[in-house]
C-alpha atoms as a PDB file:
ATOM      1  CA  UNK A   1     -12.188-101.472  12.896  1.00  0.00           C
ATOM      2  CA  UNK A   2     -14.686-102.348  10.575  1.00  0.00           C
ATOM      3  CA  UNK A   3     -14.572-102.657   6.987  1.00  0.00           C
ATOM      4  CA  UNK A   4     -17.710-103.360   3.952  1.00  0.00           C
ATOM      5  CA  UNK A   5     -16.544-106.209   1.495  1.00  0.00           C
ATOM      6  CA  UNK A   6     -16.414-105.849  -1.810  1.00  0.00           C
ATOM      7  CA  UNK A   7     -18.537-109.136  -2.321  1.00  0.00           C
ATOM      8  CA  UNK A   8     -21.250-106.910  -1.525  1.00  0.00           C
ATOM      9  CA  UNK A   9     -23.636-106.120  -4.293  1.00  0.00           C
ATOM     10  CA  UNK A  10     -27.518-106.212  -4.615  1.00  0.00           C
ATOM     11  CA  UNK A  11     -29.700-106.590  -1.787  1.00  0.00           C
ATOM     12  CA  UNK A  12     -26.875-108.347   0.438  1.00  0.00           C
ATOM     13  CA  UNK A  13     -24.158-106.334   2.020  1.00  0.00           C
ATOM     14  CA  UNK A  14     -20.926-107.749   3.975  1.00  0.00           C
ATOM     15  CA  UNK A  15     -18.561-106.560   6.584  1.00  0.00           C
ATOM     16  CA  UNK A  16     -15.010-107.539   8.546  1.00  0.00           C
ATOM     17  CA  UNK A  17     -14.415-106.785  11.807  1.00  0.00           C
ATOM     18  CA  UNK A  18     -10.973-106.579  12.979  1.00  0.00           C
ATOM     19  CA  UNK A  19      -9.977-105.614  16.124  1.00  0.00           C
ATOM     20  CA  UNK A  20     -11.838-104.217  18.732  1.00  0.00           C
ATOM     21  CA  UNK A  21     -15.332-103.007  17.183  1.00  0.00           C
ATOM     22  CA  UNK A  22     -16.331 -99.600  18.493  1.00  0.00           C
ATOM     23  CA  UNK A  23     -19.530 -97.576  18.936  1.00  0.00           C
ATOM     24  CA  UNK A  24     -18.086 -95.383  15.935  1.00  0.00           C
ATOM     25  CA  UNK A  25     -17.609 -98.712  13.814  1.00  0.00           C
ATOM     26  CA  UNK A  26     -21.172-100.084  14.597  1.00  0.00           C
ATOM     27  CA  UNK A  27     -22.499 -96.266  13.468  1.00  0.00           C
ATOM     28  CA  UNK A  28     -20.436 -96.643  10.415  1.00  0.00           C
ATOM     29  CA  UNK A  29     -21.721 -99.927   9.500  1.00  0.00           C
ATOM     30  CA  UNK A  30     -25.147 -98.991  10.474  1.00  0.00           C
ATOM     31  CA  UNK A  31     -25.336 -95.966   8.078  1.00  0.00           C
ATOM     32  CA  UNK A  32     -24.305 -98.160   5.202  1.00  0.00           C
ATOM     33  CA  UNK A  33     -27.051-100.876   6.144  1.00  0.00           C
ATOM     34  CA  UNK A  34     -29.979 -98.557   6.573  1.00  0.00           C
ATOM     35  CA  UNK A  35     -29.041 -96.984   2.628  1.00  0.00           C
ATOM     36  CA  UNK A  36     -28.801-100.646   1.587  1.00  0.00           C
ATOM     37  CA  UNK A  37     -32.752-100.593   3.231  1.00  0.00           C
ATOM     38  CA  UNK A  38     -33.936 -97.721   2.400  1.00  0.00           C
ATOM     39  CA  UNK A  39     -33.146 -98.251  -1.292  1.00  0.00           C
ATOM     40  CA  UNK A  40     -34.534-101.824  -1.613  1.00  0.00           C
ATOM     41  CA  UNK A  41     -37.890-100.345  -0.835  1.00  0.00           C
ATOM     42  CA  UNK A  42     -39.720-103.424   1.148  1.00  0.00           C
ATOM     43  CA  UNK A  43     -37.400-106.089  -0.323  1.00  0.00           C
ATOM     44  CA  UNK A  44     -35.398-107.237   2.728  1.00  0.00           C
ATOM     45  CA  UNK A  45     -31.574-107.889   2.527  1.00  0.00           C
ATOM     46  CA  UNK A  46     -29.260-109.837   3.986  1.00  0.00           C
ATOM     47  CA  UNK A  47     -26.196-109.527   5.859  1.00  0.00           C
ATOM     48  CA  UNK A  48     -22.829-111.261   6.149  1.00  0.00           C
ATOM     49  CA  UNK A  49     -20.470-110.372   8.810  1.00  0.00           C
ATOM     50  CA  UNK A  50     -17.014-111.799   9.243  1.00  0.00           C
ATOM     51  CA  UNK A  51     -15.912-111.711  12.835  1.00  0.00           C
ATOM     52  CA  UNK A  52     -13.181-114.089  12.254  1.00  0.00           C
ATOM     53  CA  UNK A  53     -10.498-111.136  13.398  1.00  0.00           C
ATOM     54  CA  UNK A  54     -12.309-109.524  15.702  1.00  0.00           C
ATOM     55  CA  UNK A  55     -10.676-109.169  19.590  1.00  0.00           C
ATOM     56  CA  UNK A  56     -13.575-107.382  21.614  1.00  0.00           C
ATOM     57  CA  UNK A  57     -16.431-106.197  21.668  1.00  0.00           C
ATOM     58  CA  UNK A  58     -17.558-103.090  23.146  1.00  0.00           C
ATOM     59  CA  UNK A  59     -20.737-103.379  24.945  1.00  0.00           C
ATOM     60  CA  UNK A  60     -21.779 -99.544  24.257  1.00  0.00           C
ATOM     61  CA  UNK A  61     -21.802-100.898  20.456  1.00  0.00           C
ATOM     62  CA  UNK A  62     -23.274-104.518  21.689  1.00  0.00           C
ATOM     63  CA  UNK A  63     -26.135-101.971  22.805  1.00  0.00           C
ATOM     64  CA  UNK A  64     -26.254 -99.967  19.384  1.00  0.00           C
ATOM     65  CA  UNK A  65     -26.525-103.266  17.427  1.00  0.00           C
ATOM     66  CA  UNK A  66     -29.304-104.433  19.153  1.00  0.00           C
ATOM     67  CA  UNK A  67     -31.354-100.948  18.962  1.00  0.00           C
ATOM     68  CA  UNK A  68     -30.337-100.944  15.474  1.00  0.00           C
ATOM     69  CA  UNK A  69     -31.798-104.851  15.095  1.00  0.00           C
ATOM     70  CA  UNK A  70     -34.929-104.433  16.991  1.00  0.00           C
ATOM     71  CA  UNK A  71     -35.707-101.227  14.601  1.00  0.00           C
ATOM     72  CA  UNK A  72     -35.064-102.957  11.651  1.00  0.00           C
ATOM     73  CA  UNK A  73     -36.131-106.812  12.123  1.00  0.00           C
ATOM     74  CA  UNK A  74     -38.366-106.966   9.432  1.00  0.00           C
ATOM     75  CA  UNK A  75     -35.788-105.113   6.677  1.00  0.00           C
ATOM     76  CA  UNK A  76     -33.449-108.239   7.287  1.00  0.00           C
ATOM     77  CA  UNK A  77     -33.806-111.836   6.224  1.00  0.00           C
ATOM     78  CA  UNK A  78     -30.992-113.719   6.708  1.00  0.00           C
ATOM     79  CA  UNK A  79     -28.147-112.625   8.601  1.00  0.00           C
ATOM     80  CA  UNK A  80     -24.020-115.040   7.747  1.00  0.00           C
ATOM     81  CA  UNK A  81     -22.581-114.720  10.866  1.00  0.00           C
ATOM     82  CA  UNK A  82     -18.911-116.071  10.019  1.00  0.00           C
ATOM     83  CA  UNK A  83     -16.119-116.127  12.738  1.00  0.00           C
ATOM     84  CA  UNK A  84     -12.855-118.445  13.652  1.00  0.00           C
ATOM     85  CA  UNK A  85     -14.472-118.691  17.240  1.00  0.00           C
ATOM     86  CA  UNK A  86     -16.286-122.493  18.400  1.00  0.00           C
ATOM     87  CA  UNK A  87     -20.119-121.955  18.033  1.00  0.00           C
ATOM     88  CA  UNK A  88     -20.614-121.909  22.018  1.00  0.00           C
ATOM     89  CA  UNK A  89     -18.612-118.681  22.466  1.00  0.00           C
ATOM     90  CA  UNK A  90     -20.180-117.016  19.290  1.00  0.00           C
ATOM     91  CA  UNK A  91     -23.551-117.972  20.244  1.00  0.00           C
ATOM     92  CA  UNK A  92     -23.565-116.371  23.254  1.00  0.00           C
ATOM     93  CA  UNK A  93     -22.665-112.867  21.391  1.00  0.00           C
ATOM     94  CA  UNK A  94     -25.784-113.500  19.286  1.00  0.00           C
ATOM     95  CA  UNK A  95     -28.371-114.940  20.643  1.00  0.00           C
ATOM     96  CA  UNK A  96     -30.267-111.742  22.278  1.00  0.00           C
ATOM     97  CA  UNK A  97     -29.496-110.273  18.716  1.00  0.00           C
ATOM     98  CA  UNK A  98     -30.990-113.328  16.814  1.00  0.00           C
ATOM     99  CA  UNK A  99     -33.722-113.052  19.336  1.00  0.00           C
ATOM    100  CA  UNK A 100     -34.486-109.620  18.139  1.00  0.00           C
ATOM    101  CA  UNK A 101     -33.920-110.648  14.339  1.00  0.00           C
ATOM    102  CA  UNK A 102     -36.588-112.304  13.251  1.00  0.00           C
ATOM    103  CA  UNK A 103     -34.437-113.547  10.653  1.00  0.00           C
ATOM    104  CA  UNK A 104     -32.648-116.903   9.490  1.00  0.00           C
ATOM    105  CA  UNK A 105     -29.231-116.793  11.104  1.00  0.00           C
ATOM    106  CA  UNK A 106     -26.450-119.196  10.610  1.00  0.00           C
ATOM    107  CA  UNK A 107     -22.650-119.223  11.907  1.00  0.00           C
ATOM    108  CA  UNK A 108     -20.163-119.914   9.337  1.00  0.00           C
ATOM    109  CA  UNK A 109     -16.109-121.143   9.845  1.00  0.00           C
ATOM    110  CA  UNK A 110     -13.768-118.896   8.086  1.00  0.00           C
ATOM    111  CA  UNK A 111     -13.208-121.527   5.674  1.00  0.00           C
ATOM    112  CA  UNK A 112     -16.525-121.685   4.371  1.00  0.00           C
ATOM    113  CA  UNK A 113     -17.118-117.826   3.668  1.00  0.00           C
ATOM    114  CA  UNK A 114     -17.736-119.036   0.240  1.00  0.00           C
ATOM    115  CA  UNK A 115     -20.709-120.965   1.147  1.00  0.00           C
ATOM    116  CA  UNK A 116     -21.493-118.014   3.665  1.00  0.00           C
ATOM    117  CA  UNK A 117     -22.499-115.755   0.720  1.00  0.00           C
ATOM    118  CA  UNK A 118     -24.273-118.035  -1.475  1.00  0.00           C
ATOM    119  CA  UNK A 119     -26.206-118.941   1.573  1.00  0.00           C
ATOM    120  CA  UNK A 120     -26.728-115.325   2.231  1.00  0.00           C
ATOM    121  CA  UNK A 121     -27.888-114.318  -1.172  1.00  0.00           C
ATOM    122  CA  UNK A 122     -30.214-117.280  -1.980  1.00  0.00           C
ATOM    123  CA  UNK A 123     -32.684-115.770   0.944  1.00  0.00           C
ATOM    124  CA  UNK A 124     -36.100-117.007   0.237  1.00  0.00           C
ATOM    125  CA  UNK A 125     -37.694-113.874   0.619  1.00  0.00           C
ATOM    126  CA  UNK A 126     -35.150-112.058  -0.896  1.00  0.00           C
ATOM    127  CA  UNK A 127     -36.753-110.969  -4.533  1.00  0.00           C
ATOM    128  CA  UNK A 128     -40.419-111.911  -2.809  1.00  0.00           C
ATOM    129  CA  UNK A 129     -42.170-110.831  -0.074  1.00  0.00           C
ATOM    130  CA  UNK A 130     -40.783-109.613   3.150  1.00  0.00           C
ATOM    131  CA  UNK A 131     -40.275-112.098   5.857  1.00  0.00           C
ATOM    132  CA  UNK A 132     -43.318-112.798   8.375  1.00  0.00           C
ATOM    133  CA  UNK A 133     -43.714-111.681  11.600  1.00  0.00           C
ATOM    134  CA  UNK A 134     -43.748-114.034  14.785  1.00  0.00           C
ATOM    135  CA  UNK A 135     -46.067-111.942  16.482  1.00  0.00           C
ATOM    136  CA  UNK A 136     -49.201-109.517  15.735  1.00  0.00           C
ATOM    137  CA  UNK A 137     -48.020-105.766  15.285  1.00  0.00           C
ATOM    138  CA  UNK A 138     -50.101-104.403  18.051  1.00  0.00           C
ATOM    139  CA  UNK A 139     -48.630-107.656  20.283  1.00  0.00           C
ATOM    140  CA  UNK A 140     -49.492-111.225  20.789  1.00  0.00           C
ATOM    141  CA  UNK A 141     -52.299-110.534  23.491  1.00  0.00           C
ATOM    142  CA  UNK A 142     -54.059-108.053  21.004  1.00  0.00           C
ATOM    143  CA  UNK A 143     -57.152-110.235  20.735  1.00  0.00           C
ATOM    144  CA  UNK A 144     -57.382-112.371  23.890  1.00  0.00           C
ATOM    145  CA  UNK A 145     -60.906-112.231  25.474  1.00  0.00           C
ATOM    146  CA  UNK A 146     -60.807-114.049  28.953  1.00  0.00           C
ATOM    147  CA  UNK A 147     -62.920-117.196  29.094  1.00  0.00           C
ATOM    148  CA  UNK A 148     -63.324-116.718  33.056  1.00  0.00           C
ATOM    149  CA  UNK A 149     -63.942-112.982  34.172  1.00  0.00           C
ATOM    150  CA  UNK A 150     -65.535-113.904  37.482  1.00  0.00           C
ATOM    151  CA  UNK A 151     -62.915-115.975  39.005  1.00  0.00           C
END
């Protein structure tokens, strides 16, 4: 189960998972993100998500959230990932997704939720520009021109 936070307001939105999260939760939570993009125009937002009750994980919605992240990298700039869990079990839940995030991402313990949203809604890019790319649209290789072509 999955449920938005009433902290929520401007460009940075914030969830609880509790529970086992579902394909049907991640679509749920994805419908509410992409309105949160669509209406900041090319601002990007961030995103707080408290796993800190959350049991399991299906890997059906593992996949969903990292179509959904790949699709919308540059939309997101920073991502609050706050959960009761050691960093070593969390981490490996989100590094693939960080991976595809080009965005700052930072784990939070349940007790400091309260720094988890200021640190969430102070984004540097957040009233600016949209966060940079790591790599050329078209891909890094784009403009390589061999230096040996008769090897």
């Amino acid at each position: 189960m999955i449920e938005r936070l009433t902290e929520s307001t401007g460009g940075v939105i914030g969830f609880k998972a509790a529970g086992q999260l579902t394909v049907e939760d991640w679509e749920h939570m994805e419908q509410q993100i992409k309105f949160l993009i669509h209406s900041r125009g090319k601002r990007p937002i961030g995103i707080l998500v408290d796993f800190s009750a959350l049991a399991a994980f299906d890997l059906a919605a593992r996949w969903e959230e990292m179509r959904f992240l790949q699709k919308h990298n540059l939309n997101i700039a920073r991502m609050a990932v706050v959960g009761a869990h050691p960093w070593e079990k969390v981490s490996n839940m989100f590094v693939a997704a960080a991976a595809l995030l080009q965005a700052e991402t930072l784990y939070f313990q349940q007790s400091e939720l309260h720094q988890a949203w200021h640190w969430v809604r102070t984004s540097k890019h957040a009233c600016d520009l949209p966060p940079a790319r790591i790599s050329a649209p078209d891909g890094v290789w784009k403009d390589y021109i061999p230096e040996y072509m008769d090897v």
